[in-house]
Each structure stands twice: as C-alpha cells, then as structure tokens.
Protein backbone atom coordinates (compact mmCIF):
# COMPACT_ATOMS: atom_id res chain seq x y z
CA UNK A 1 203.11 42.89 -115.97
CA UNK A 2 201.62 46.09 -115.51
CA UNK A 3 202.53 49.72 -115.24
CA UNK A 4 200.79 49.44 -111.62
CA UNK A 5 203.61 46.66 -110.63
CA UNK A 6 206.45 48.97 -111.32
CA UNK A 7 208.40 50.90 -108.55
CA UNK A 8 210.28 53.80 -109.32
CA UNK A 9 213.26 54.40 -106.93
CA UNK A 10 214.69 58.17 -105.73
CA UNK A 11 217.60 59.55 -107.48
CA UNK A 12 220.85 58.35 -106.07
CA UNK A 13 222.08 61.57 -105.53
CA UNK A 14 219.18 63.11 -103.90
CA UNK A 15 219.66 65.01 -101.28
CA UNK A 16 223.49 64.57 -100.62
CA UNK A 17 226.12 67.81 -100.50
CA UNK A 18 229.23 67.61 -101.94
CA UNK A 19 231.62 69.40 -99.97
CA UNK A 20 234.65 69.86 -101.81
CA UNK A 21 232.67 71.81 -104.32
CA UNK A 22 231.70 74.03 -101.19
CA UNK A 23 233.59 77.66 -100.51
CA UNK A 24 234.24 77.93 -96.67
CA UNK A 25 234.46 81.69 -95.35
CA UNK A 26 235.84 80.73 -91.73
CA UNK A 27 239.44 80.70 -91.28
CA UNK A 28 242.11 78.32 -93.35
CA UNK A 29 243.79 76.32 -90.09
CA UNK A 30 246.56 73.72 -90.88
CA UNK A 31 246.51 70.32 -89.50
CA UNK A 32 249.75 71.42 -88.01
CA UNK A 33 248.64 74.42 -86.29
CA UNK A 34 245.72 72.35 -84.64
CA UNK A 35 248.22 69.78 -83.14
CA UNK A 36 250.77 72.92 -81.91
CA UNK A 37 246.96 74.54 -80.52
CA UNK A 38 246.14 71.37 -78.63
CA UNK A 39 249.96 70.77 -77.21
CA UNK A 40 249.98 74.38 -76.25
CA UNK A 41 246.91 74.14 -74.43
CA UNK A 42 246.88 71.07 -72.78
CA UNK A 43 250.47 72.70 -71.21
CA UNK A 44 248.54 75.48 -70.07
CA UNK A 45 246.42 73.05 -68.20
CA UNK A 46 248.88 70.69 -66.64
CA UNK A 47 250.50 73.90 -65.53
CA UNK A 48 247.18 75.29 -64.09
CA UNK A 49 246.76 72.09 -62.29
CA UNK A 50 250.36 71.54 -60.61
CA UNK A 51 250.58 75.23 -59.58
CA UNK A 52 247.53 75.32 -57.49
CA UNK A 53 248.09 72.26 -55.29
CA UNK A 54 250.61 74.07 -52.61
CA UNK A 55 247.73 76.83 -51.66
CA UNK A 56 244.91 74.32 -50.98
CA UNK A 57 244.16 71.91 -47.26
C-alpha cells in the first residue's frame, strides 16, 4: 500500500467550543427567577387582555 492510499482525518476536536470553560459577563439569572419572570408576565398579559374587552363594539 502506498503513502498515496492513506487518508488523514481532521482532529476530533477541531473547531468545537467548550463552554463551561467560557466566562460570561451578562447577568447571573436563576432558573427560578426565569420561571417567577415568565408567571409574572404572562399575568400582566391575561390582565391586559380581560381589562380591555368592556371598552370595545
């Protein structure tokens, strides 16, 4: 077999990010908080949408 025969193949690793190595500089949010976010908005909304029925024909 020759040397022209043989295929090398790319790194495994090539080109992939690891992200728990990775600092983030946005803002630390809780899983918690996200859920109490969503709740509190989706609230807001229902309320938005009930209270604006009686003006409308």
């Amino acid at each position: 077999m020759s040397k022209k025969d043989k295929y090398s193949l790319p790194a495994s690793g090539a080109g992939l990010v690891r992200y728990f190595d990775e600092e983030s500089t946005g803002p630390k949010v809780s899983p918690e908080q996200i859920v109490a976010i969503t709740i509190i908005l989706a609230i807001i909304c229902m309320a938005l949408k009930f209270s604006n029925t009686t003006g409308s024909s």
